[in-house]
Protein backbone atom coordinates (compact mmCIF):
# COMPACT_ATOMS: atom_id res chain seq x y z
CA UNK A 1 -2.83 16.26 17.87
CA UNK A 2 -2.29 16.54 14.21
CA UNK A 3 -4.19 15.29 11.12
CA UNK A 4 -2.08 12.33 9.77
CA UNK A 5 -4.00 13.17 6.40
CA UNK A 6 -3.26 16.82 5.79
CA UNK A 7 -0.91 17.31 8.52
CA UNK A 8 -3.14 20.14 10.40
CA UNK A 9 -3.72 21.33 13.99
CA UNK A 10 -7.40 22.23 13.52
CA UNK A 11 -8.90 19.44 14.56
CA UNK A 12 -11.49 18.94 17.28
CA UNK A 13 -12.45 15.40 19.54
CA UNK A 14 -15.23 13.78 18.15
CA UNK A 15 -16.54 10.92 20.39
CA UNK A 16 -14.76 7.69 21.29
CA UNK A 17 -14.52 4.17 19.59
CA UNK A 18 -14.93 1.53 21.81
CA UNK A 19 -12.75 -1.62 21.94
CA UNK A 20 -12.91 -4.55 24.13
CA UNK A 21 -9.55 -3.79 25.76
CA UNK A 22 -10.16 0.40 26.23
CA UNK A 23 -11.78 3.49 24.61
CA UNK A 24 -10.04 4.91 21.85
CA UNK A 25 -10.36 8.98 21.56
CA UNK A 26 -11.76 9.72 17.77
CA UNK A 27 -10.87 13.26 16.32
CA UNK A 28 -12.01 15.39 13.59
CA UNK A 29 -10.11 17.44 11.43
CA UNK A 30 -11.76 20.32 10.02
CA UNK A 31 -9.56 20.49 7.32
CA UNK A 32 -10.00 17.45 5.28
CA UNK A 33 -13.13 16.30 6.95
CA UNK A 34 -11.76 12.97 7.60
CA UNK A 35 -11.91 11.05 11.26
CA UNK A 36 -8.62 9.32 12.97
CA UNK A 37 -7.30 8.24 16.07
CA UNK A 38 -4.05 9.00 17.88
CA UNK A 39 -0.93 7.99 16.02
CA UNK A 40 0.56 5.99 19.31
CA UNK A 41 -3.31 3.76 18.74
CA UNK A 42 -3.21 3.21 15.30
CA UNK A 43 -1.49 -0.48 15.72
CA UNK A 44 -4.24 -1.78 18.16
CA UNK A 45 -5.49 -5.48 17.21
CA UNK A 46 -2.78 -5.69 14.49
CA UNK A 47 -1.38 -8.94 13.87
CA UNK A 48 1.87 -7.88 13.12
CA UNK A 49 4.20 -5.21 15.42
CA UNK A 50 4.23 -1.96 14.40
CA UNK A 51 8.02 -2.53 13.40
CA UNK A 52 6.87 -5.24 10.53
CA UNK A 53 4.27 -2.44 9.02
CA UNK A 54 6.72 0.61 9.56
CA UNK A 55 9.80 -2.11 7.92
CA UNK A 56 7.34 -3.27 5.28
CA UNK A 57 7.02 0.51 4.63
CA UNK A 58 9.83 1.76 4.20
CA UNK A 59 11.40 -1.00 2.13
CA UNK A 60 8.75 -0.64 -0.36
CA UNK A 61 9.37 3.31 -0.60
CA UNK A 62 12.81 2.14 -1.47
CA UNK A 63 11.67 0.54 -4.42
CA UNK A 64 11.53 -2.86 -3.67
CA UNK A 65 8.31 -4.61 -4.68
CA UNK A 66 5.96 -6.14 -3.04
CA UNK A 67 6.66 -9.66 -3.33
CA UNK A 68 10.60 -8.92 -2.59
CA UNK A 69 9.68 -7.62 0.67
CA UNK A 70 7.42 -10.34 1.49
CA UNK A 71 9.85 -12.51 0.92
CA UNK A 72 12.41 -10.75 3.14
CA UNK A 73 10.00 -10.52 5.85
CA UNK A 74 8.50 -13.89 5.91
CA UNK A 75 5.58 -13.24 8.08
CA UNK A 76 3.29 -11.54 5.40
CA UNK A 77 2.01 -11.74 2.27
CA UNK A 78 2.15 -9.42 -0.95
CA UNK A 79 -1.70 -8.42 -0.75
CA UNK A 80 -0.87 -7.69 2.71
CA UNK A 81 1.79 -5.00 2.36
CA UNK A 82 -0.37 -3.06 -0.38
CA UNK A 83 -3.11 -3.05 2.39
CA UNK A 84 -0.73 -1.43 4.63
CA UNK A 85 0.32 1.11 2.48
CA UNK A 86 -2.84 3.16 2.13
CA UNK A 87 -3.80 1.95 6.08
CA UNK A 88 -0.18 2.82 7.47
CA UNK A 89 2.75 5.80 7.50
CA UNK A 90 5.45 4.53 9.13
CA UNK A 91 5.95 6.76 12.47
CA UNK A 92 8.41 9.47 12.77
CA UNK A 93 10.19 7.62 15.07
CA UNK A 94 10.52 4.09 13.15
CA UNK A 95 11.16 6.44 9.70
CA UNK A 96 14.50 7.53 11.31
CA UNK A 97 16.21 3.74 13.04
CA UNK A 98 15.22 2.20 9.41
CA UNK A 99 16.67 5.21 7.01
CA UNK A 100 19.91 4.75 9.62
CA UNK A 101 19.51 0.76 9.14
CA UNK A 102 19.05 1.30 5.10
CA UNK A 103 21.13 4.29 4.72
CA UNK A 104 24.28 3.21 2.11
CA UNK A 105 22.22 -0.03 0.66
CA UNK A 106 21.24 -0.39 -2.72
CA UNK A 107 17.98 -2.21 -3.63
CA UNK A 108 20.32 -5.01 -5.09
CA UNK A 109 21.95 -5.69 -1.51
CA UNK A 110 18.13 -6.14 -0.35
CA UNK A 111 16.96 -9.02 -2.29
């Protein structure tokens, strides 16, 4: 498991945090001192998919504003995608279908 802060392996498990659906395993990176779950947990009792966030995401490292990609997404607001931003990294796996989606546009052909 890897530190989605600093990126490291030197991390240890560090308890559990309890939800009212399952356990969630904690860790503890030794590193930067920070806590965080698994990456494939991070979306539990979100109100949007995980394909919103990672979208919201990645359109806004494009260079679109906030409000443009509310807008185009319809489902959230402005405040809302700055939240995610510091909450969120899109996953590896999302990162990749969107670039492929995105790849060739401009942020004109976006709007």
């Amino acid at each position: 498991m890897k530190c989605y802060h600093c990126n490291t392996d030197l991390n240890i498990k560090r308890g559990l945090r309890y939800n009212k659906n399952l356990n969630i395993q904690r860790y503890y990176c030794k590193v930067c001192e920070k806590s965080f779950t698994s990456y494939k947990n991070r979306y539990i009792r979100m109100r949007n998919d995980k394909e919103v966030i990672d979208k919201a995401l990645e359109l806004r490292k494009t260079g679109l504003s906030y409000e443009k990609i509310a807008k185009q997404i319809n489902k959230v607001s402005r405040q809302t995608i700055f939240k995610w931003r510091k909450k969120y990294k899109p996953t590896e796996e999302h990162r990749k279908n969107i670039s492929l989606s995105l790849k060739g546009r401009k942020n004109k052909d976006l709007k």
